[in-house]
Protein backbone atom coordinates (compact mmCIF):
# COMPACT_ATOMS: atom_id res chain seq x y z
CA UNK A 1 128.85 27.57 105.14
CA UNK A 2 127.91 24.51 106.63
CA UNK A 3 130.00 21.38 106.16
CA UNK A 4 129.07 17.47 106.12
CA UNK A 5 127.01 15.50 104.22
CA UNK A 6 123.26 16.72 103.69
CA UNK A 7 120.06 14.62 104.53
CA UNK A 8 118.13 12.86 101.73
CA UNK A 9 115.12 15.04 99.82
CA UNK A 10 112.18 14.68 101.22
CA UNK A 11 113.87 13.40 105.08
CA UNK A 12 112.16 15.25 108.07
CA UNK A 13 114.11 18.22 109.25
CA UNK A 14 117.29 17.19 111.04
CA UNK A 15 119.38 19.81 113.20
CA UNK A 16 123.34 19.50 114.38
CA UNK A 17 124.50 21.49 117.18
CA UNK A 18 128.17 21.40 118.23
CA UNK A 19 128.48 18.39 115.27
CA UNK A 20 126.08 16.42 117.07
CA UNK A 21 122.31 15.59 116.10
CA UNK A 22 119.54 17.19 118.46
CA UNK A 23 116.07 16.20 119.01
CA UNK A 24 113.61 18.81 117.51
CA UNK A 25 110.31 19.03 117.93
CA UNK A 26 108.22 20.31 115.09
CA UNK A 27 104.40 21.41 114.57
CA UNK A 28 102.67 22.53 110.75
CA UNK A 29 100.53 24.63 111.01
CA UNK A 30 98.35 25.38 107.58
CA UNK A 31 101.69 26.71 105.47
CA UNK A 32 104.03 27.76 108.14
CA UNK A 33 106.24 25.83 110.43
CA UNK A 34 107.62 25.77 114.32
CA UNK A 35 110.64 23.89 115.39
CA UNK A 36 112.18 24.17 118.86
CA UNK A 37 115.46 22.61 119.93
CA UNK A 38 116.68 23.33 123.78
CA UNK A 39 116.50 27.91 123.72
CA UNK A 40 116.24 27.55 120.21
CA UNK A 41 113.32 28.20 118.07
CA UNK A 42 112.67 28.88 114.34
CA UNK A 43 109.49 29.57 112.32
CA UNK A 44 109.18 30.08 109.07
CA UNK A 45 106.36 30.35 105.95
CA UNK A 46 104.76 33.41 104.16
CA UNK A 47 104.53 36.69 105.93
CA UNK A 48 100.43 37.08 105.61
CA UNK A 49 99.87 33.80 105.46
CA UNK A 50 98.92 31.56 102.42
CA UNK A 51 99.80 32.36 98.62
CA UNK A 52 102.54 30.45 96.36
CA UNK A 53 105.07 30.36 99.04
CA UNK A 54 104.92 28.96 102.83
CA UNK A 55 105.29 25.09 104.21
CA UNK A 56 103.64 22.10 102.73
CA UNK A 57 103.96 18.49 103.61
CA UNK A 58 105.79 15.93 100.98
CA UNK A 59 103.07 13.79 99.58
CA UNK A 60 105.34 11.03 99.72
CA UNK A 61 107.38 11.02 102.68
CA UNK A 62 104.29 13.80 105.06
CA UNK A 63 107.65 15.77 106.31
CA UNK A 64 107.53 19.29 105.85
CA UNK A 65 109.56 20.91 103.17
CA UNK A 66 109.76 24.82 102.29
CA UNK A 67 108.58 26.19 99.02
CA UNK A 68 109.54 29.34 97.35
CA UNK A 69 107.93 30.69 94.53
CA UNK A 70 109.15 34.40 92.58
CA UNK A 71 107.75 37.36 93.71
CA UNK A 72 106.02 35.17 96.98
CA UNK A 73 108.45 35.83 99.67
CA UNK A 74 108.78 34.03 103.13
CA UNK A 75 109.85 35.22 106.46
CA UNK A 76 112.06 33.04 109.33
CA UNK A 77 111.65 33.97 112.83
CA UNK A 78 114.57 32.91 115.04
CA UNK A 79 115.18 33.12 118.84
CA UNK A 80 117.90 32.01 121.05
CA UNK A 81 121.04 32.74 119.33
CA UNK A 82 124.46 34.47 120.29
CA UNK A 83 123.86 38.12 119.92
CA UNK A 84 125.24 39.93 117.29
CA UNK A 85 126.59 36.20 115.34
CA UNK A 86 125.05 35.76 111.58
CA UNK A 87 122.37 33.84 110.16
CA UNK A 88 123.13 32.37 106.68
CA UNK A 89 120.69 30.31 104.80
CA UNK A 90 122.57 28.09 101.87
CA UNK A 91 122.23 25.51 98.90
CA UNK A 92 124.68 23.10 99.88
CA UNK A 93 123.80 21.21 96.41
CA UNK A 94 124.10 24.40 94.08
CA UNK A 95 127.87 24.91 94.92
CA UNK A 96 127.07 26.54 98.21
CA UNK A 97 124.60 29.14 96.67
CA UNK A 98 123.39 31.85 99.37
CA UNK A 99 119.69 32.80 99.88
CA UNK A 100 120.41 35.42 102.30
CA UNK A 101 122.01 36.01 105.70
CA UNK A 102 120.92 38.78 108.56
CA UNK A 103 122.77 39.70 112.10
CA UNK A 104 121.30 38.66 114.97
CA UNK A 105 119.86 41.38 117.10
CA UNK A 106 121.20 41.97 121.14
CA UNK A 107 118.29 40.28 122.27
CA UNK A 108 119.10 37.22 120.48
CA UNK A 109 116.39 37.25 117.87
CA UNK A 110 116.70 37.76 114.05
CA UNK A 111 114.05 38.03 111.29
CA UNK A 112 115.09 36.56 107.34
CA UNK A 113 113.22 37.43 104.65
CA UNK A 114 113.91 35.60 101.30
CA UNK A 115 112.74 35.59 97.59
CA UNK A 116 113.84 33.07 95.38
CA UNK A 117 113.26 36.37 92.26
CA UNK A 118 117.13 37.59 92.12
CA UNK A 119 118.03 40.13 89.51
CA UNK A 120 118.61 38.89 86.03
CA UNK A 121 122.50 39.54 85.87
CA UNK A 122 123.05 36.94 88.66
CA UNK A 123 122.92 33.33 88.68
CA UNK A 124 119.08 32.09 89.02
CA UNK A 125 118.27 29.48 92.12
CA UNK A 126 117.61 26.22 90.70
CA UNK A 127 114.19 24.87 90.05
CA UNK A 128 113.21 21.86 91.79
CA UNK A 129 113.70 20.01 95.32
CA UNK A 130 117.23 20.34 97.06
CA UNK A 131 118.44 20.85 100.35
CA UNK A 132 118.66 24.03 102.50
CA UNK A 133 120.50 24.71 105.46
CA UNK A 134 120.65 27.17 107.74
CA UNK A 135 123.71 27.90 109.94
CA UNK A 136 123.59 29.84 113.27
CA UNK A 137 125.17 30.34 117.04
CA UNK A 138 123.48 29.42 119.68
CA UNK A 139 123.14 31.22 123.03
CA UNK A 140 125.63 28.83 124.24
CA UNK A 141 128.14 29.49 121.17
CA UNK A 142 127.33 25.95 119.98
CA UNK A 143 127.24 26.19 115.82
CA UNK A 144 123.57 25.13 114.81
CA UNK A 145 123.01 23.24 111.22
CA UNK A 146 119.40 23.04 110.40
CA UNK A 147 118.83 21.00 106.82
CA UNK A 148 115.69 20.59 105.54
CA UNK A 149 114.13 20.07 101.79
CA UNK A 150 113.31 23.29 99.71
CA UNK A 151 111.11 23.41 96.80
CA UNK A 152 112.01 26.15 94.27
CA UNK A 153 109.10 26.70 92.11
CA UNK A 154 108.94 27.64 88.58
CA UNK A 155 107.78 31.86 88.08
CA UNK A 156 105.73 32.89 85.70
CA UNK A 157 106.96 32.86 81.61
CA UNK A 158 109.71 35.25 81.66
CA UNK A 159 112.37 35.69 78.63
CA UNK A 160 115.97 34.14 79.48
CA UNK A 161 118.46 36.60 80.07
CA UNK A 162 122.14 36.43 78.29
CA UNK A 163 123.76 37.24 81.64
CA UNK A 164 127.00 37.87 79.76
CA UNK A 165 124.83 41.31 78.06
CA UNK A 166 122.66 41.86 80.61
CA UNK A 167 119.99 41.65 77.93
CA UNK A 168 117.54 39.49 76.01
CA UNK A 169 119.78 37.63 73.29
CA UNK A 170 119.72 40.15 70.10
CA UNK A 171 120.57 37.59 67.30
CA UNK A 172 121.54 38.62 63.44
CA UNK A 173 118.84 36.25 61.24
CA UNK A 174 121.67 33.13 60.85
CA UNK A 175 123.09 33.53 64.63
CA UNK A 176 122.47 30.71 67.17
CA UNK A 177 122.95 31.10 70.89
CA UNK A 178 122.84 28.33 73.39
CA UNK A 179 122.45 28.85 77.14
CA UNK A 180 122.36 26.97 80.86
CA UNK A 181 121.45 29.54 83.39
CA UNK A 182 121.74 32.52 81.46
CA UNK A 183 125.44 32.03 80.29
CA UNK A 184 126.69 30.64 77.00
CA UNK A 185 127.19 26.78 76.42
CA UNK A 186 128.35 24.63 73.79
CA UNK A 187 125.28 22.79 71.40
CA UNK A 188 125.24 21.51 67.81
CA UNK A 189 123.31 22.61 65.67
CA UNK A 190 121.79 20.68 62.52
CA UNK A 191 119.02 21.40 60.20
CA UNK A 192 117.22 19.85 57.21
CA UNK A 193 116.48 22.32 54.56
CA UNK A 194 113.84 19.88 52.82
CA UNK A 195 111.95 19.31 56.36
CA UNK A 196 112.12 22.93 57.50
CA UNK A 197 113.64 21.75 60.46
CA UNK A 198 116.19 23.16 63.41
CA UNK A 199 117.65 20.87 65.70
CA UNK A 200 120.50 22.24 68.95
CA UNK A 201 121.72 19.27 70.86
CA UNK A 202 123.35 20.14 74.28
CA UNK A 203 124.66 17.00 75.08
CA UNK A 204 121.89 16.46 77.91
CA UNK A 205 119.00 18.19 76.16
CA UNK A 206 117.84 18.82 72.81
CA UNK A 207 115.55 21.69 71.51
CA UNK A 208 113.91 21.41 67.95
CA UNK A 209 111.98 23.95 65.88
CA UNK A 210 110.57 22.63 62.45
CA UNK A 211 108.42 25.52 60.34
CA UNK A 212 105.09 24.01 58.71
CA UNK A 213 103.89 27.62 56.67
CA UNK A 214 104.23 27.40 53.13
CA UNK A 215 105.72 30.56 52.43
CA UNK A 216 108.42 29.88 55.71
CA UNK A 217 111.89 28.44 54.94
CA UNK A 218 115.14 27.15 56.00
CA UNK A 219 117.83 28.50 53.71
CA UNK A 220 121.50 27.57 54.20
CA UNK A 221 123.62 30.54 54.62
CA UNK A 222 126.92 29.36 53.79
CA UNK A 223 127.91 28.76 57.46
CA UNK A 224 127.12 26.20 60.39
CA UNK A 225 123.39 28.10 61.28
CA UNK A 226 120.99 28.43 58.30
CA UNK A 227 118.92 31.28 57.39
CA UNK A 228 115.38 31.32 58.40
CA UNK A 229 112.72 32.93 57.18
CA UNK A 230 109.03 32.74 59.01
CA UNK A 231 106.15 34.81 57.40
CA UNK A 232 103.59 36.33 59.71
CA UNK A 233 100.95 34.42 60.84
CA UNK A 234 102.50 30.89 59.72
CA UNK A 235 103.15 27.89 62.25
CA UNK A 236 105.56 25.70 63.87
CA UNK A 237 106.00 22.90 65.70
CA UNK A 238 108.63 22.67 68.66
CA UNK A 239 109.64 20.10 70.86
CA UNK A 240 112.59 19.13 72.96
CA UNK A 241 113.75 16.40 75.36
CA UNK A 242 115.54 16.10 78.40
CA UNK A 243 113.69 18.05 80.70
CA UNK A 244 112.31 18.20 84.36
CA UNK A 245 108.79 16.45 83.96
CA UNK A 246 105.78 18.67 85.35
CA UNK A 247 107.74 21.72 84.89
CA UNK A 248 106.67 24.60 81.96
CA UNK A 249 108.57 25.21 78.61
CA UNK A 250 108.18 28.45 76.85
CA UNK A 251 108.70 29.95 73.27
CA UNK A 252 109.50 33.87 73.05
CA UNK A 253 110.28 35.98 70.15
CA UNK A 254 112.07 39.20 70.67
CA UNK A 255 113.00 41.99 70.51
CA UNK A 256 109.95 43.53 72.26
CA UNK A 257 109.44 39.78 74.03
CA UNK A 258 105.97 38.23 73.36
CA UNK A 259 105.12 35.38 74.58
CA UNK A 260 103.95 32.50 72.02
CA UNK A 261 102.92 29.74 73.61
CA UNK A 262 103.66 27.20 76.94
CA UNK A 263 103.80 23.70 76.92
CA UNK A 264 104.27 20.83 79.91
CA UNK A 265 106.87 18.57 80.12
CA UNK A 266 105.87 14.97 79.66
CA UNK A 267 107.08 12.43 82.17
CA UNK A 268 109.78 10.99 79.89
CA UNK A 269 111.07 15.16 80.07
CA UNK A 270 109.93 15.79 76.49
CA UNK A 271 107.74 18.18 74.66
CA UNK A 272 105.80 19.18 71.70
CA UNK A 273 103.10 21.58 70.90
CA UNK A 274 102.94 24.28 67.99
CA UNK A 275 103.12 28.12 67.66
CA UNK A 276 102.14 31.34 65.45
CA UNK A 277 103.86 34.35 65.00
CA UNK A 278 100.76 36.70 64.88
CA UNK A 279 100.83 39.33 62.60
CA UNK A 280 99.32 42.35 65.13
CA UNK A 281 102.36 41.26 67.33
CA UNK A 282 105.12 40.54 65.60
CA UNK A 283 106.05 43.07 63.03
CA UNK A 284 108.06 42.09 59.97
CA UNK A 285 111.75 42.31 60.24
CA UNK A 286 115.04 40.69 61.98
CA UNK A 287 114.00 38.70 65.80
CA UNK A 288 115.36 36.35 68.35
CA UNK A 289 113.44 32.89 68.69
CA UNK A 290 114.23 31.86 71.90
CA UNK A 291 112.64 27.99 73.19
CA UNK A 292 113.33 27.37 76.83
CA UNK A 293 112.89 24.70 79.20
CA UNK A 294 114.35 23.66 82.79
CA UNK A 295 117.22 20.83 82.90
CA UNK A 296 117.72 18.41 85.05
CA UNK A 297 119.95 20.31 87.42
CA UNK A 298 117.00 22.84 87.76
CA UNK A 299 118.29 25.59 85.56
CA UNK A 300 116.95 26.63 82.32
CA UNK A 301 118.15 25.59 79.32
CA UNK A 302 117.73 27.94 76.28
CA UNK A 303 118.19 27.49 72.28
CA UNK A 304 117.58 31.12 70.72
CA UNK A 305 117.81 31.54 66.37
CA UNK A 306 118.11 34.97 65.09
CA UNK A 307 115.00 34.43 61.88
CA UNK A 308 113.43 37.09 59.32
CA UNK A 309 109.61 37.63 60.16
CA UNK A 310 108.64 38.42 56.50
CA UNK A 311 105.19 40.51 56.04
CA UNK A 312 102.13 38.44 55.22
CA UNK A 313 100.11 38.44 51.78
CA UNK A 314 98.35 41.98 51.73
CA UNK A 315 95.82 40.41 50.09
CA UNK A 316 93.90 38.10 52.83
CA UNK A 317 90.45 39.74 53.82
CA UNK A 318 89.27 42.11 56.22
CA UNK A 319 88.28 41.10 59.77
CA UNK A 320 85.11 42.90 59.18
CA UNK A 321 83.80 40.58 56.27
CA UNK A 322 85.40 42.90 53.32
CA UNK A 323 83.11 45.90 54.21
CA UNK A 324 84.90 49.39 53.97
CA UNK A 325 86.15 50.90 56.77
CA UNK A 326 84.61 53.76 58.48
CA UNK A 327 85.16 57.04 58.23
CA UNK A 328 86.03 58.52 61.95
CA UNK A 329 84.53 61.48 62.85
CA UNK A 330 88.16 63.73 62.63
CA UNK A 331 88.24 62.29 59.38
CA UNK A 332 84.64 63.47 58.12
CA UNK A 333 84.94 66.56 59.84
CA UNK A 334 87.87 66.81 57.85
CA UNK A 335 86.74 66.51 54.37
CA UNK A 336 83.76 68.82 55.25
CA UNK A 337 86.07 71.34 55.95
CA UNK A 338 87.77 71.20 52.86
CA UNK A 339 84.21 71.09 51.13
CA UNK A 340 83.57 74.49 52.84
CA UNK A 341 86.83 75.56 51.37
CA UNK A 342 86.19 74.92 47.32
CA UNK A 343 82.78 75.77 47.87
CA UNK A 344 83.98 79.46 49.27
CA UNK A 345 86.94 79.63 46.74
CA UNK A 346 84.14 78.77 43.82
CA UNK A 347 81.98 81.59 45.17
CA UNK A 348 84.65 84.10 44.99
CA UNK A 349 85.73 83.45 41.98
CA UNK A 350 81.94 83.79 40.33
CA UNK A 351 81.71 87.23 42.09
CA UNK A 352 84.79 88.25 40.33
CA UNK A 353 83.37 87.34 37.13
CA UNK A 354 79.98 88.75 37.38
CA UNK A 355 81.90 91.91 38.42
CA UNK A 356 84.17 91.91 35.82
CA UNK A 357 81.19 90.94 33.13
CA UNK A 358 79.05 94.39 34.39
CA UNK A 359 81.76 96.54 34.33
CA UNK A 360 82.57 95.69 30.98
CA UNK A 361 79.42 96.08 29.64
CA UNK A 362 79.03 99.30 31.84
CA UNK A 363 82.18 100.92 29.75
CA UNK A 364 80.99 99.92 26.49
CA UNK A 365 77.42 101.53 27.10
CA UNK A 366 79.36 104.54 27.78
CA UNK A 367 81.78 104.65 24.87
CA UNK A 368 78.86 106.08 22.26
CA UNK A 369 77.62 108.93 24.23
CA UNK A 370 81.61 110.16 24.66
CA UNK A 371 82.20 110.14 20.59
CA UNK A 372 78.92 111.90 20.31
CA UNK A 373 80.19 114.97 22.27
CA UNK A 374 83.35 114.97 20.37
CA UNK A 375 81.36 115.80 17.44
């Protein structure tokens, strides 16, 4: 790992070999960049060219800085190192964090692919603009230190894992859960029976959840965490503060995670906005709330409530304007069947009777004409 203090955010790539700066000379190119120092080269930026991740230039200071987004990888291209030496690519900031590291092949050349998605048990890359550096040997054995700013872009809404499980929280209705980066943290939690409202305050950041339905409640439960009870269908309004402005925060319930609405963080790093728990997908019973949002250290900070989803009123109408529902055709083929069915027992059993009705009056035509013989 390299050592030394790091350049600041947003500084034009810098490059030590031996301990010593080097003059580089870069060129951008669309989203991908070449830098060449003595033997040395290095070009990185997305493998097919354009797409979420690749080489853009600050809009503040115009020096290049690498972006990464999940599930957009990028590929670095290196030439003129020690054969068979490593090539490590760290987070100097994020307590030495490594993206990923490859052996240099006999003709001095190595190829790095990286992917800021890394499986949910391990801990996430921070979101935001830090410093990267890559270490190296030279074909001279001089140790190379290239730092330059990486952007680590937010994915797509995804459900914060309890790394500690390996799962998606599973809360009892009454548990609370706070996280930083998938692992368990100290909050407060307070509440306000009379305003429906949830507050867990993590020091740094604060994450609120306040019901507005008229049938949905917060019940103390004889503990620290209340009881809460949302019916389907109802609202509520969450908020939090203390945030990365620009960046996305997201409400899930679970167990079978769907997604209920995203909201942007304000420049002061708060947020508000309001959610449903839709009846068609959220069925009634015992689920995880989970509100997340990213901190100021880049990694996400997560209240999650265990709540009862009660079933709505069975009485609100139809989608289809209170008409009845049709009949599908396995059902009507159905009932004919059993039509057919009564209609052939019903025919059988007025056979038998006309049968048995002529036969009797058959034997008692007879019955005369046998006594007359007797006689």
């Amino acid at each position: 790992m390299a050592s030394g203090s790091t350049p600041p955010i947003g500084s034009e790539p810098s490059i030590l070999v031996g301990g010593q700066p080097a003059a580089v000379s870069t060129a951008v190119n669309d989203d991908s960049l070449e830098m060449s120092f003595g033997s040395v080269t290095v070009g990185m930026g997305a493998p097919n060219g354009g797409g979420a991740s690749g080489v853009r230039l600050n809009p503040e200071t115009g020096a290049p800085e690498l972006v990464m987004t999940p599930g957009a990888p990028i590929t670095l291209e290196m030439s003129g190192l020690m054969p068979g030496s490593s090539v490590q690519l760290w987070l100097p900031q994020a307590e030495g964090r490594e993206l990923g590291a490859v052996r240099v092949g006999s003709d001095g050349s190595a190829v790095l692919n990286l992917d800021s998605t890394v499986p949910r048990t391990e801990a996430p890359i921070p979101i935001g603009s830090q410093i990267v550096q890559l270490t190296a040997t030279t074909d001279t054995q001089d140790q190379l230190v290239l730092s330059m700013t990486l952007v680590a872009e937010q994915g797509a809404p995804t459900p914060e894992f309890d790394r500690q499980r390996g799962a998606v929280p599973d809360l009892a209705p009454g548990e609370m859960l706070a996280t930083r980066a998938g692992l368990e943290v100290e909050a407060r939690l307070s509440f306000d029976v009379a305003d429906g409202r949830v507050e867990v305050n993590g020091g740094d950041w604060e994450l609120d959840l306040q019901l507005s339905g008229v049938n949905s409640s917060v019940v103390p439960s004889g503990g620290t965490t209340p009881l809460i009870r949302v019916t389907q269908d109802d609202t509520a309004f969450v908020g939090g503060q203390g945030f990365v402005p620009g960046t996305r925060a997201d409400v899930f319930v679970f167990s079978e995670p769907v997604l209920l609405g995203s909201f942007t963080i304000a420049d002061d790093g708060s947020f508000s906005g309001e959610v449903a728990l839709p009846s068609e997908l959220v069925a009634a019973g015992d689920h995880t709330l989970q509100v997340q949002a990213i901190g100021t250290d880049g990694f996400i900070r997560s209240a999650n409530l265990g709540l009862i989803v009660e079933q709505a009123d069975g009485d609100q109408p139809s989608l289809d304007g209170g008409r009845a529902p049709e009949t599908t055709e396995s059902e009507s083929e159905g009932s004919l069947a059993w039509v057919w069915w009564l209609c052939g027992i019903l025919l059988v059993g007025l056979a038998s009777g006309w049968f048995l009705i002529a036969w009797r009056r058959r034997h008692d035509d007879e019955e005369p004409a046998d006594e007359g013989n007797e006689m």
